[in-house]
N, C-alpha and C. Protein backbone atom coordinates (compact mmCIF):
# COMPACT_ATOMS: atom_id res chain seq x y z
N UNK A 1 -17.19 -109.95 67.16
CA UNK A 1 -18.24 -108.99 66.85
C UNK A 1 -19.36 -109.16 67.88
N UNK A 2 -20.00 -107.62 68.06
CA UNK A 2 -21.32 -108.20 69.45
C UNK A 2 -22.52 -107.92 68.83
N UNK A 3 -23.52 -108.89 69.38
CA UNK A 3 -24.45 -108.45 69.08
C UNK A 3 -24.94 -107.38 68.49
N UNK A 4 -24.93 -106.60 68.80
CA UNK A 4 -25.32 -104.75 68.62
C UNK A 4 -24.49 -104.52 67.27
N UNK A 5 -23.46 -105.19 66.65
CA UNK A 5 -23.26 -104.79 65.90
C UNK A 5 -23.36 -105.30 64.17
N UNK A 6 -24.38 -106.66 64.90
CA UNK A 6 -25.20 -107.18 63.69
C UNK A 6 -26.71 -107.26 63.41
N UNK A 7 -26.95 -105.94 63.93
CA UNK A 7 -28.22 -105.94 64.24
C UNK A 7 -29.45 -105.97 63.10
N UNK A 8 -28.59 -105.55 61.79
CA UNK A 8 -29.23 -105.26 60.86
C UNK A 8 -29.71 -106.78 60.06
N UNK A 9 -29.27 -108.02 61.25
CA UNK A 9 -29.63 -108.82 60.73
C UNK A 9 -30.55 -109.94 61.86
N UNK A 10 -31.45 -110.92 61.30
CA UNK A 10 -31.82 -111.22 63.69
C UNK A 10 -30.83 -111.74 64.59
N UNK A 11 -31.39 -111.67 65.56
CA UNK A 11 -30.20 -112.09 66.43
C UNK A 11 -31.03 -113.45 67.40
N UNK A 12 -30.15 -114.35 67.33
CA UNK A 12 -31.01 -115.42 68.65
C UNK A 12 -30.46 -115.13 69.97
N UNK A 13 -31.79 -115.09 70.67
CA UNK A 13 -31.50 -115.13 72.26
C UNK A 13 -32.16 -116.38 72.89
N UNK A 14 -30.69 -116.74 73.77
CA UNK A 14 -31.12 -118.09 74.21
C UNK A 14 -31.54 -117.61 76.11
N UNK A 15 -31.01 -116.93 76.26
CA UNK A 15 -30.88 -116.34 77.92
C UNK A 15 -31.27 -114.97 78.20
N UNK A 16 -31.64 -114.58 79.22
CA UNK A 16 -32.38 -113.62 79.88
C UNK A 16 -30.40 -112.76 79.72
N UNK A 17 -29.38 -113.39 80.30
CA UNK A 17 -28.11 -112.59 80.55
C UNK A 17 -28.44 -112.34 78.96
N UNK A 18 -28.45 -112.85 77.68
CA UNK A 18 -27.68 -112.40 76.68
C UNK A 18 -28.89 -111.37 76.30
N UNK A 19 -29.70 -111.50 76.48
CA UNK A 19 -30.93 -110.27 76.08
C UNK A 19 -30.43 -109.60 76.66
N UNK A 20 -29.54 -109.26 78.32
CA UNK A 20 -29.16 -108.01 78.95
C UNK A 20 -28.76 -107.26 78.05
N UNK A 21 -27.41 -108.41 77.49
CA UNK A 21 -26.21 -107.91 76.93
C UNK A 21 -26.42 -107.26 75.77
N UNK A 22 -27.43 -107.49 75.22
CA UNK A 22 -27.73 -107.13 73.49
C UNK A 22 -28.13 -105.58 73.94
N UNK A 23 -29.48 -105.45 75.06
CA UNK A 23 -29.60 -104.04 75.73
C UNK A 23 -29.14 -103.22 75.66
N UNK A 24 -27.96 -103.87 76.36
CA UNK A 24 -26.50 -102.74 77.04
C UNK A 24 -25.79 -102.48 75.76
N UNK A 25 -25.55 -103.52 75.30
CA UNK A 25 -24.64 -102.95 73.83
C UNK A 25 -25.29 -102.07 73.16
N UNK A 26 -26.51 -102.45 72.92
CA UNK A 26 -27.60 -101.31 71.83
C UNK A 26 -27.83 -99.89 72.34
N UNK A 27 -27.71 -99.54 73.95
CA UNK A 27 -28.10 -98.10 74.37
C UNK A 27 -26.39 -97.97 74.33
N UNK A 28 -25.13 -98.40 74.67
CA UNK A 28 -24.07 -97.93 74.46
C UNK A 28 -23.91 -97.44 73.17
N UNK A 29 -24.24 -98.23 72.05
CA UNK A 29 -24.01 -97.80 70.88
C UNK A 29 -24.67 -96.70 70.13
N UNK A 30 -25.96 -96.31 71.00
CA UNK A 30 -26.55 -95.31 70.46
C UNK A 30 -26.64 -94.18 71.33
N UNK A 31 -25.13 -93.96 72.40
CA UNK A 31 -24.45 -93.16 73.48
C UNK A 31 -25.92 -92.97 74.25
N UNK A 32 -26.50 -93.69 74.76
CA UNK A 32 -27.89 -93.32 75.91
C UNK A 32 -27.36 -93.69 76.92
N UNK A 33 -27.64 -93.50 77.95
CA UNK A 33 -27.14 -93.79 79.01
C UNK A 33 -28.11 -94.17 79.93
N UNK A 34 -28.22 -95.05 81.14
CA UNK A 34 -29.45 -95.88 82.03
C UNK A 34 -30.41 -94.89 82.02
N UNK A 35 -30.00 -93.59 82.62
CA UNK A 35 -30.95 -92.38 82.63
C UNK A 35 -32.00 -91.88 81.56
N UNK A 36 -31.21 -91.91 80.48
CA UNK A 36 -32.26 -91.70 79.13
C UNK A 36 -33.02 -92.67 79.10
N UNK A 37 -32.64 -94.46 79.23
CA UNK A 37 -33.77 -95.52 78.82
C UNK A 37 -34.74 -95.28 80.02
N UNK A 38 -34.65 -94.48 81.12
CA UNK A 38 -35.75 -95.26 82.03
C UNK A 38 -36.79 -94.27 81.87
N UNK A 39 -36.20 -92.80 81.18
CA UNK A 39 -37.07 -91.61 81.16
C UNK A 39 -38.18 -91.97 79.71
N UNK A 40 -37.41 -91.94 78.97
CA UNK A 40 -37.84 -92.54 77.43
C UNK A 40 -39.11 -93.78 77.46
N UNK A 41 -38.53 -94.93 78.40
CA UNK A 41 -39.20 -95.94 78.47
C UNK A 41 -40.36 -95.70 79.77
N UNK A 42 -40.09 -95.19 80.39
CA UNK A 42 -41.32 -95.01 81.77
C UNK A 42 -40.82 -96.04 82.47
N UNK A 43 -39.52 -96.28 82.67
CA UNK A 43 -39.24 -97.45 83.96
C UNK A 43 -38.64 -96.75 85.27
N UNK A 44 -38.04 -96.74 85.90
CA UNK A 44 -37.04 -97.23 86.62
C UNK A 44 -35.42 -97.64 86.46
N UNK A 45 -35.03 -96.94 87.35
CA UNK A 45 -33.23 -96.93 87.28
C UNK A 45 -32.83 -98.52 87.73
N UNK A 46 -33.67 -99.38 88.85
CA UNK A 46 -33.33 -100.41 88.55
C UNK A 46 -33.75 -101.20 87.98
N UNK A 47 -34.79 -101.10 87.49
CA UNK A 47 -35.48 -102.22 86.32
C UNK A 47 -34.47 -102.16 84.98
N UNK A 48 -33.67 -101.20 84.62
CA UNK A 48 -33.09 -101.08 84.09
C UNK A 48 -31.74 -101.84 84.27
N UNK A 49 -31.21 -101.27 85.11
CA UNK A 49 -29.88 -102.74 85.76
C UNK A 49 -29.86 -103.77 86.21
N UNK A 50 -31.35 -104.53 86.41
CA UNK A 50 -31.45 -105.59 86.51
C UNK A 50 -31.79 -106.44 85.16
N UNK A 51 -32.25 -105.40 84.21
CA UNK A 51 -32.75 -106.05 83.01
C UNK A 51 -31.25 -106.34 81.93
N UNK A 52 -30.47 -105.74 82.26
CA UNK A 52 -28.84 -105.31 81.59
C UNK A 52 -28.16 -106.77 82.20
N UNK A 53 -28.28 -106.75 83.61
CA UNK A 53 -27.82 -107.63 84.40
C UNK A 53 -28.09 -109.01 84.05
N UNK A 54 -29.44 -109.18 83.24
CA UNK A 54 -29.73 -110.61 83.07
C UNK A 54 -30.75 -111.50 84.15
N UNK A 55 -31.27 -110.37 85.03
CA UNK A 55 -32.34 -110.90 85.72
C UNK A 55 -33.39 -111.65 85.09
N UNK A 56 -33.69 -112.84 85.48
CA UNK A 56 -34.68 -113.71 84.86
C UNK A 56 -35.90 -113.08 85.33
N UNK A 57 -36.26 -112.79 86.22
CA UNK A 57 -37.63 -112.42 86.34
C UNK A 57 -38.42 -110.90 86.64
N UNK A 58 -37.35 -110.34 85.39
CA UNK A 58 -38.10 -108.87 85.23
C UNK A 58 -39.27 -109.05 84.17
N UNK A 59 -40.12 -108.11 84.50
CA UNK A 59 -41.15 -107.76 83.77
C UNK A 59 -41.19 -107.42 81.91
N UNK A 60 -41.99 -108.58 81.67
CA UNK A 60 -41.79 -108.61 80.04
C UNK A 60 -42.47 -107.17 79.32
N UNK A 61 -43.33 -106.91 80.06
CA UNK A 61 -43.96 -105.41 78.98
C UNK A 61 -43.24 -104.52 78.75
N UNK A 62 -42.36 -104.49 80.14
CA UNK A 62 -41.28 -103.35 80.69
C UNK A 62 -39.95 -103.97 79.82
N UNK A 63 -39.83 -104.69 79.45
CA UNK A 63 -38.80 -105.00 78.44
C UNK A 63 -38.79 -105.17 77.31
N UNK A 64 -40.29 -105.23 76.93
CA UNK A 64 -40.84 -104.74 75.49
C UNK A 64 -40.62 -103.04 75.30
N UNK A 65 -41.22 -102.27 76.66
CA UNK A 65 -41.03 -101.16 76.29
C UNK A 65 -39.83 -100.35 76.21
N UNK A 66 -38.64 -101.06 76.75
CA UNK A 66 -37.44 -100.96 76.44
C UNK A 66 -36.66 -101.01 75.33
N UNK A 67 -36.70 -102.55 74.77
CA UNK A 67 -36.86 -102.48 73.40
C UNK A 67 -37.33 -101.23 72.44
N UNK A 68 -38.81 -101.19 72.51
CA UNK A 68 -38.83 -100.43 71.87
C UNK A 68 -38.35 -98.86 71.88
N UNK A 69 -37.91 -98.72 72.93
CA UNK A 69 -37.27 -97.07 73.26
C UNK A 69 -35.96 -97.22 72.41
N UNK A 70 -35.23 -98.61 71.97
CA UNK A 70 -33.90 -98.34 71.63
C UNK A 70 -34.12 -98.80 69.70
N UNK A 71 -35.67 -98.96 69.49
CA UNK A 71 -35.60 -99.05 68.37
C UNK A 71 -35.81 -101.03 67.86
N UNK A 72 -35.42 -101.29 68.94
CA UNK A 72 -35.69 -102.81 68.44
C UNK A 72 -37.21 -103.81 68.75
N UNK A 73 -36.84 -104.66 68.14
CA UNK A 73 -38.35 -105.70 67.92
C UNK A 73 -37.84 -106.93 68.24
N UNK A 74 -38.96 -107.63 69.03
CA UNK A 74 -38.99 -108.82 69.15
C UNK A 74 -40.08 -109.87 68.57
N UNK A 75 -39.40 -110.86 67.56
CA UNK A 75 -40.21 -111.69 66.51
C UNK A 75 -39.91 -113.25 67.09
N UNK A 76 -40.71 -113.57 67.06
CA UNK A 76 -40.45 -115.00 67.77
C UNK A 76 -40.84 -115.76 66.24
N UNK A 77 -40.03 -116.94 66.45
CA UNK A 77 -39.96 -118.18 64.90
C UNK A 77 -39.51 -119.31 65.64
N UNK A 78 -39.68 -120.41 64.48
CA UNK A 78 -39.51 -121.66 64.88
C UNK A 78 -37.63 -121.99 65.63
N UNK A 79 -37.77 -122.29 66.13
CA UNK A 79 -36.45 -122.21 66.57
C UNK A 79 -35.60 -123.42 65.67
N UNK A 80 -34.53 -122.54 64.97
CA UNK A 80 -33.47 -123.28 63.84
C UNK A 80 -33.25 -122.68 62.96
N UNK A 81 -34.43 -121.72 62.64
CA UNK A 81 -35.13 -121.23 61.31
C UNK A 81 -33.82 -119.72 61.09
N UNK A 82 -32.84 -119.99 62.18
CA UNK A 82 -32.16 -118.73 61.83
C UNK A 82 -30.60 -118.74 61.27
């Protein structure tokens, strides 16, 4: 099972790659395609494939506002607590 498809419950991210991956699964699953997130979100076509890709040092606002274009939240907790 992937990410994206337990969403309705949290998910831990330990890595910049698996935050890609959760991304990519979440705009696949909700048929968007790179083009819709960058219009939606105000980014960029590659901020977008580098952020999918697992680039460590893309821009966090810009991946907040990503997030939020696909509907998701980021909650930070004690780490264990999940």
């Amino acid at each position: 099972m992937n990410n994206a498809s337990k969403l309705n419950e949290p998910v831990a991210i330990t890595s910049v790659q698996e935050l890609g991956n959760l991304v990519r699964e979440c705009r696949v699953a909700q048929k968007m395609t790179q083009a819709d997130i960058l219009g939606l979100a105000n980014t960029g076509n590659r901020f977008i494939v580098e952020l999918e890709n697992g680039k460590p040092t893309v821009q966090f606002q810009k991946v907040l506002d990503v997030l939020d274009t696909l509907g998701l939240e980021m909650v930070i907790q004690k780490k264990g607590s999940l």
